[in-house]
Structures are given as C-alpha cells and as structure tokens.
C-alpha atoms as a PDB file:
ATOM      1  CA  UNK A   1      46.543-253.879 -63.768  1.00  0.00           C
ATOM      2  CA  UNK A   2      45.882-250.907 -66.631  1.00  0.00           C
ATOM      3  CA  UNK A   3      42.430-249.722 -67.414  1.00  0.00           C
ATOM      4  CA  UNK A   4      42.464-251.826 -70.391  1.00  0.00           C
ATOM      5  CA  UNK A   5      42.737-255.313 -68.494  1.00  0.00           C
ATOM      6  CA  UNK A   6      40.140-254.307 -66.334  1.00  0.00           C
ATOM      7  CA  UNK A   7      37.556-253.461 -68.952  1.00  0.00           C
ATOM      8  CA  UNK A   8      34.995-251.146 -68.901  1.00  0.00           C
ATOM      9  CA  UNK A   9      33.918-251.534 -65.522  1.00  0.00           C
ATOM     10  CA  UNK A  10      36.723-248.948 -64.910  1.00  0.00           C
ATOM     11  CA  UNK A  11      35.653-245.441 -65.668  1.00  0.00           C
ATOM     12  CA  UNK A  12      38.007-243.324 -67.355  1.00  0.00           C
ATOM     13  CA  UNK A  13      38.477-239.681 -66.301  1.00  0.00           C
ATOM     14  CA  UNK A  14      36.455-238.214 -69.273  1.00  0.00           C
ATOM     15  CA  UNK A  15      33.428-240.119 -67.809  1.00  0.00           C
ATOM     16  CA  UNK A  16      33.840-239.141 -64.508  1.00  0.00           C
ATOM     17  CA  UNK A  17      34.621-235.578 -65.727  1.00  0.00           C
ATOM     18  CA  UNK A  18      30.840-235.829 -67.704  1.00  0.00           C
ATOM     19  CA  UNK A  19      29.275-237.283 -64.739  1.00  0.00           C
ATOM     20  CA  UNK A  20      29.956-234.968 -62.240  1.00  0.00           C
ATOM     21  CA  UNK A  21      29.126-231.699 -64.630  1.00  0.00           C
ATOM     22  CA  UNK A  22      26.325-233.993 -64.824  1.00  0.00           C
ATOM     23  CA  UNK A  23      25.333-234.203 -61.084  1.00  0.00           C
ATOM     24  CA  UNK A  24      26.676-230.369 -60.558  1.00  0.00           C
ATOM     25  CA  UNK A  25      23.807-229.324 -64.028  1.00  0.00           C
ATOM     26  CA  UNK A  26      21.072-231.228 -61.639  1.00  0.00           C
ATOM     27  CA  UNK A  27      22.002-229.517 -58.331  1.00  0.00           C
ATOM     28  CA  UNK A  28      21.871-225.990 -59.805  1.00  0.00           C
ATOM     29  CA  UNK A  29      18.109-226.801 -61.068  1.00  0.00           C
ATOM     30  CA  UNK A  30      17.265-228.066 -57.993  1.00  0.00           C
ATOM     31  CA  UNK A  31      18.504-224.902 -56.093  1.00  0.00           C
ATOM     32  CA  UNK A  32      16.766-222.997 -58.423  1.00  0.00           C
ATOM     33  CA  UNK A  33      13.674-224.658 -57.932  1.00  0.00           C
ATOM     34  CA  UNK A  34      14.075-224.520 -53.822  1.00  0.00           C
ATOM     35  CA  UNK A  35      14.583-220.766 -54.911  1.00  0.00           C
ATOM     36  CA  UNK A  36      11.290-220.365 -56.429  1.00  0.00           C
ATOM     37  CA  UNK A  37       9.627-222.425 -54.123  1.00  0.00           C
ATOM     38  CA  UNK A  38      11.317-220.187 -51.010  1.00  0.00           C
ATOM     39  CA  UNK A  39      10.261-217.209 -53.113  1.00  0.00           C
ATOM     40  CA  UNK A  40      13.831-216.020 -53.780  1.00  0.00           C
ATOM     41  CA  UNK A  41      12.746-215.570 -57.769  1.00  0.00           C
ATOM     42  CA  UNK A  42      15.398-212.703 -58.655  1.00  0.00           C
ATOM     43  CA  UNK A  43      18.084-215.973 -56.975  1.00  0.00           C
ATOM     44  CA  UNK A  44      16.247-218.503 -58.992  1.00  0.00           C
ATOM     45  CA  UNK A  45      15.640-216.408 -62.045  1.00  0.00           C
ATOM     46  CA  UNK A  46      19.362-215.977 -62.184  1.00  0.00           C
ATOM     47  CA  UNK A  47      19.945-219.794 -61.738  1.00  0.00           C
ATOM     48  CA  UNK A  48      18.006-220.498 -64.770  1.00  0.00           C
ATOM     49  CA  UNK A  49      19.335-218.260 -66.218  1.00  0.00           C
ATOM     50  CA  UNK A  50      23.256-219.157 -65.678  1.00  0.00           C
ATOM     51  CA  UNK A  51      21.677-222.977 -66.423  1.00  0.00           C
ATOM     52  CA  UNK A  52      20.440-221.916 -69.791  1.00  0.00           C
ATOM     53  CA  UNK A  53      24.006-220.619 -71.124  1.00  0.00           C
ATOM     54  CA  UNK A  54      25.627-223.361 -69.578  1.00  0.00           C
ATOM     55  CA  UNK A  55      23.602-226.444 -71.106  1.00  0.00           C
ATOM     56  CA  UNK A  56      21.260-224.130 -73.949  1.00  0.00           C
ATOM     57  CA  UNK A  57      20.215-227.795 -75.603  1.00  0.00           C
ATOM     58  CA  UNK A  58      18.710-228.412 -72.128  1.00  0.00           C
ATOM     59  CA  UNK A  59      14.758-228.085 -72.350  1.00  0.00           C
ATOM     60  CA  UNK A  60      14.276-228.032 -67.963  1.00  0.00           C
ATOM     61  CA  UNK A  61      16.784-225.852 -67.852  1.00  0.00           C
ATOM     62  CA  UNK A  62      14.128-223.043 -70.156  1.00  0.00           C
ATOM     63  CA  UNK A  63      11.467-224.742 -68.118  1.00  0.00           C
ATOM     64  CA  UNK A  64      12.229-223.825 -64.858  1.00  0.00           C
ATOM     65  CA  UNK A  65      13.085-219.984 -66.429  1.00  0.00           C
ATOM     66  CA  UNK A  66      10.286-219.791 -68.145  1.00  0.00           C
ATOM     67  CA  UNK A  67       8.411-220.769 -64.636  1.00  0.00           C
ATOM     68  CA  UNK A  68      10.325-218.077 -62.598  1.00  0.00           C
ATOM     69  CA  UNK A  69       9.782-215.633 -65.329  1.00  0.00           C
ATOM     70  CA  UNK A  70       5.823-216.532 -64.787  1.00  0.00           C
ATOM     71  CA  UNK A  71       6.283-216.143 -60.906  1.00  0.00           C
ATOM     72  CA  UNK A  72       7.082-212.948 -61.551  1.00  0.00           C
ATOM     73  CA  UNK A  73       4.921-211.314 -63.594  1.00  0.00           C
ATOM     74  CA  UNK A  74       6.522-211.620 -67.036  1.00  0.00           C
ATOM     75  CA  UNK A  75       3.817-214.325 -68.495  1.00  0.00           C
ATOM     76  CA  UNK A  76       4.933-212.744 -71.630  1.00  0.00           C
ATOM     77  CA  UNK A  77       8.800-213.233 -72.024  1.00  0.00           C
ATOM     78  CA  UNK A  78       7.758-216.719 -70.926  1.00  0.00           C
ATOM     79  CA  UNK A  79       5.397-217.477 -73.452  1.00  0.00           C
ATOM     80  CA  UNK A  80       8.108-216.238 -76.164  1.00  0.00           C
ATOM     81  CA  UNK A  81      10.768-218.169 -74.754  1.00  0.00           C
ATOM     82  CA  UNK A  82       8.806-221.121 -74.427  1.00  0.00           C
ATOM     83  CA  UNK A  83       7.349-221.273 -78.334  1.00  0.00           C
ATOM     84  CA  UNK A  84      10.777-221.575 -79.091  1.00  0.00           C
ATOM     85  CA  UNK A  85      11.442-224.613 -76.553  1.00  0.00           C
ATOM     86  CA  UNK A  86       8.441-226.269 -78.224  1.00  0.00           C
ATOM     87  CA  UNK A  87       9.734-225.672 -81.624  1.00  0.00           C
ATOM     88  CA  UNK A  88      13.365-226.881 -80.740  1.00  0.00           C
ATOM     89  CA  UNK A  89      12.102-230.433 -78.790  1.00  0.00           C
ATOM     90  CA  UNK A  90       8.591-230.688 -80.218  1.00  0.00           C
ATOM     91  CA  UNK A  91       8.620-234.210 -78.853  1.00  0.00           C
ATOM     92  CA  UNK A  92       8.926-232.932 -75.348  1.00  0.00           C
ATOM     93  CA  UNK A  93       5.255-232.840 -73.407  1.00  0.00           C
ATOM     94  CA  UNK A  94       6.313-231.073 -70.203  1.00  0.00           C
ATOM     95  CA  UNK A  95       7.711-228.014 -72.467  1.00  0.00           C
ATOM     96  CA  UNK A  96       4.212-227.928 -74.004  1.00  0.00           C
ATOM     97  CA  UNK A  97       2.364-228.435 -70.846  1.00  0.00           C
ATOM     98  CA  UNK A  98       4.526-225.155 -69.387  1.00  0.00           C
ATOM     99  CA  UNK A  99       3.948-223.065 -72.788  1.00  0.00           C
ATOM    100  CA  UNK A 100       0.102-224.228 -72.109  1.00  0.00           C
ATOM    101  CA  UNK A 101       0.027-223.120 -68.346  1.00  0.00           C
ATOM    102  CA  UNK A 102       1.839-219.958 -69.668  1.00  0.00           C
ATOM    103  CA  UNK A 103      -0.753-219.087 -72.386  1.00  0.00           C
ATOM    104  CA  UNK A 104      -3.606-219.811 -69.632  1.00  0.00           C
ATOM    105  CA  UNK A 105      -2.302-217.441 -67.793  1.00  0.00           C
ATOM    106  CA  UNK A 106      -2.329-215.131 -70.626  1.00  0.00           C
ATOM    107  CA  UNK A 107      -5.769-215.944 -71.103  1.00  0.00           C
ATOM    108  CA  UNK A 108      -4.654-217.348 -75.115  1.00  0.00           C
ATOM    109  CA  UNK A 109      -6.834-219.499 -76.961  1.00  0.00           C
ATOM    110  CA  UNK A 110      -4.290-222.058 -77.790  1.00  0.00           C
ATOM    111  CA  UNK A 111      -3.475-223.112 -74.151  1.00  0.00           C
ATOM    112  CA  UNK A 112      -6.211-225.997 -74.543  1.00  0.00           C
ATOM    113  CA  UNK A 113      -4.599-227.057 -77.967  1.00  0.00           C
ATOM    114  CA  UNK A 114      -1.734-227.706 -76.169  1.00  0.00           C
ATOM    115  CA  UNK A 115      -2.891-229.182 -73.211  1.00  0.00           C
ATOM    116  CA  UNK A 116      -5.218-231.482 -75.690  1.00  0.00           C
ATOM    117  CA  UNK A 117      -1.841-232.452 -77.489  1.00  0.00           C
ATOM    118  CA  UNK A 118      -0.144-233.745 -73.771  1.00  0.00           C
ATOM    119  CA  UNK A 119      -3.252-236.043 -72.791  1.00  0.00           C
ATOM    120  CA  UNK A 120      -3.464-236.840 -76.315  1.00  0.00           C
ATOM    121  CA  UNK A 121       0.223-238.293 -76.075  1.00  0.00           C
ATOM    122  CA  UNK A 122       0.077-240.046 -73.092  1.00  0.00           C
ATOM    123  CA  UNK A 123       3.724-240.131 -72.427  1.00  0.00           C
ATOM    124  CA  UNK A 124       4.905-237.589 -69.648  1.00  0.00           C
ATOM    125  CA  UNK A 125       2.277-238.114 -66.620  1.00  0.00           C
ATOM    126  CA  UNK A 126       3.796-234.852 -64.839  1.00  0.00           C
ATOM    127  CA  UNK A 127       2.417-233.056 -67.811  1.00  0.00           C
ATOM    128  CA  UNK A 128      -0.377-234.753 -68.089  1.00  0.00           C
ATOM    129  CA  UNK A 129      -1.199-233.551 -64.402  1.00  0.00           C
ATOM    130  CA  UNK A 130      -1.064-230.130 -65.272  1.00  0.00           C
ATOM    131  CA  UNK A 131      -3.209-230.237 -68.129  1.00  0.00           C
ATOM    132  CA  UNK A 132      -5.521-231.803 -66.265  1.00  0.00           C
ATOM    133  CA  UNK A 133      -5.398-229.176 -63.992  1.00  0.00           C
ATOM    134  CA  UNK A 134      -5.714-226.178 -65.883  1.00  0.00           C
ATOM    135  CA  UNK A 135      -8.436-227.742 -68.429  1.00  0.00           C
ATOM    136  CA  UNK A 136     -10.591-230.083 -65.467  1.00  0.00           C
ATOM    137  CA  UNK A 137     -12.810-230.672 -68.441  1.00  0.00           C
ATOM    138  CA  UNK A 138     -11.048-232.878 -70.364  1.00  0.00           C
ATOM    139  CA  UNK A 139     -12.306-235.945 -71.032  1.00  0.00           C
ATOM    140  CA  UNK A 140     -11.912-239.332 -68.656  1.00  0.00           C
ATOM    141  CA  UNK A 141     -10.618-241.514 -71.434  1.00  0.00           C
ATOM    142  CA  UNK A 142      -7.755-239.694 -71.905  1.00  0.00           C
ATOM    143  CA  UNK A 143      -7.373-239.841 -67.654  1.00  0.00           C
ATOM    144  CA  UNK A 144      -4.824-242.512 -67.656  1.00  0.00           C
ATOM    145  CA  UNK A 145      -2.363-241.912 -64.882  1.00  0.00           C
ATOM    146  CA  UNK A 146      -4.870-242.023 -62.054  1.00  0.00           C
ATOM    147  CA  UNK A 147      -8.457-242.897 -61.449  1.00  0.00           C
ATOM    148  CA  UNK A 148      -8.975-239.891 -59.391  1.00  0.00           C
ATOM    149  CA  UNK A 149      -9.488-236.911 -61.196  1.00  0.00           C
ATOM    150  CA  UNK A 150      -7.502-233.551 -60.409  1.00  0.00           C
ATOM    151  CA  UNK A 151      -9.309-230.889 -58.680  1.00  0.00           C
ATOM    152  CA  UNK A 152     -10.049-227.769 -60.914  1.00  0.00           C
ATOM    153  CA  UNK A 153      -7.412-225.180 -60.087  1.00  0.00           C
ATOM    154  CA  UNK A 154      -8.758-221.282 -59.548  1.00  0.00           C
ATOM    155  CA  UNK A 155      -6.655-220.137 -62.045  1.00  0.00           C
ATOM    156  CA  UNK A 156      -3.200-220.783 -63.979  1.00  0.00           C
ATOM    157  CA  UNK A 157      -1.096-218.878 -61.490  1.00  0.00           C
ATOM    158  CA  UNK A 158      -1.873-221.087 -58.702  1.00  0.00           C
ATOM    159  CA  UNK A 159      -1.097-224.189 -60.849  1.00  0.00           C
ATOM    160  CA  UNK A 160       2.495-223.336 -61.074  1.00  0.00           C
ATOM    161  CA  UNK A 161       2.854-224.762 -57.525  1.00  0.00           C
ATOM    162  CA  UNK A 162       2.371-228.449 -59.382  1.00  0.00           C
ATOM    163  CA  UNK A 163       6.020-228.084 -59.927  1.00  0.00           C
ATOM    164  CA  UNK A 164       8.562-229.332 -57.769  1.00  0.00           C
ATOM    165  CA  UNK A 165      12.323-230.249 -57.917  1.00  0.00           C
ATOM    166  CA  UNK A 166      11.794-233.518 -60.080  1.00  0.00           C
ATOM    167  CA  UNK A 167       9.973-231.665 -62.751  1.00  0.00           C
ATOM    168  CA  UNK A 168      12.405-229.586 -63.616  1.00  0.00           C
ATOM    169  CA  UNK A 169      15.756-231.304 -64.714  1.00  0.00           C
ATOM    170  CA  UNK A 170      19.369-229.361 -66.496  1.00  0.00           C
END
C-alpha cells in the first residue's frame, strides 16, 4: 500500500525529520539544565548558548541562558538579554518571571512590576511560583495554584534553584 492509501496515520519523512530535531532541541535543554544544576555552568552556559543559534525564536532556550548567565555572576548580560525576550514574546509569563528574578537580583525597582504582571495573568503556574517567591507579599487572591503559600526566599540568588528540567524547554 503507498502512503497515500494509508492516510495520514503514516508519517512522512519530513515529519519524522521535524520530530526528532524536535526531541534532540529538548534533550540539549535538559543537559543544560542537569549542567547547571551539577554546577558545570561554563558546560551549560555553552549549551544555551549553541541552543540559542540553533532555535533563536525559542524563548527557554534564552531562559535557561539567561539563568546560567545569573549563576554566574553576570545578573547584568542577563537582564539585557532577557528585556529583549520579553519584548519579542510579551505573552510569555515565565520569560517575565526570569527577567523579574533577574532584576531582584539586581536589586531594580521594576522586578515587582513584573512579578505583579505574572500573578496578575494567571496563566503559567511555574511562574507564578517564582513570583511568589521572590515578592512573599503578594496578595492571597491572586494565590491561585495552591492554598499553601510559598515560603519567603533569602534572596533572588537562591530562588534560581525553583528551576528544574521542565521549566526550561528549546
């Protein structure tokens, strides 16, 4: 039988071709993120990086470089690289959430703006999390993913570690 009798259940090879650069995209940020978590950030720094060139429209993929880049010391190029993430998928709550724990860490005013603007959405609990955990002030109503609230977090740095391999997708 051709591939034409048996309909679309059949996937052609440009499908399988796109699903497997697909997989491969998701296995790189995962490494990178078992990277950072090891403490291998020059390894996972580079993995971002390589990630970034290879799929630039992909907003975990400046994520999880703009984390590394945090882990080690560069809050700065983060926080640059990040505003333009934000401005590119302004829809896109965990890229705001990361800007936000960025610009904590910086000690900038308009890390609680953005945090304010994640809770206020509603949409990405992940990022909701972290706002709640680097602004433990915010108000309950806008506490809808649990009824537990977070505990406060001693500073920004140490809520990076909210961040694990299913955060952070190619």
């Amino acid at each position: 039988m051709s591939e034409r009798e048996l309909g679309s259940n059949v996937p052609s090879s440009t499908s399988q071709a796109g699903s497997a650069e697909a997989i491969l995209l998701e296995r790189l940020g995962e490494a990178g993120c078992l990277a950072c978590e090891c403490g291998l950030l020059e390894e996972a720094e580079q993995i971002y990086s390589c990630l970034v060139k290879l799929k630039p429209s992909s907003a975990g993929a400046h994520i999880g470089l703009a984390i590394v880049q945090s882990m080690k010391g560069m809050a700065s190029v983060a926080a640059e690289n990040m505003r333009k993430v934000v401005a590119e998928f302004p829809e896109n709550d965990m890229a705001k959430a990361v800007l936000g724990l960025v610009l904590a860490e910086l000690r900038q005013p308009e890390a609680e703006e953005l945090f304010k603007q994640v809770l206020a959405n509603g949409k990405n609990q992940d990022a909701m999390h972290i706002a709640r955990l680097c602004m433990p002030d915010a108000p309950k109503e806008q506490a809808k993913e649990t009824k537990q609230e977070a505990a406060p977090v001693a500073n920004a740095s140490e809520s990076l570690e909210v961040f694990r391999h299913r955060n952070i997708r190619p």
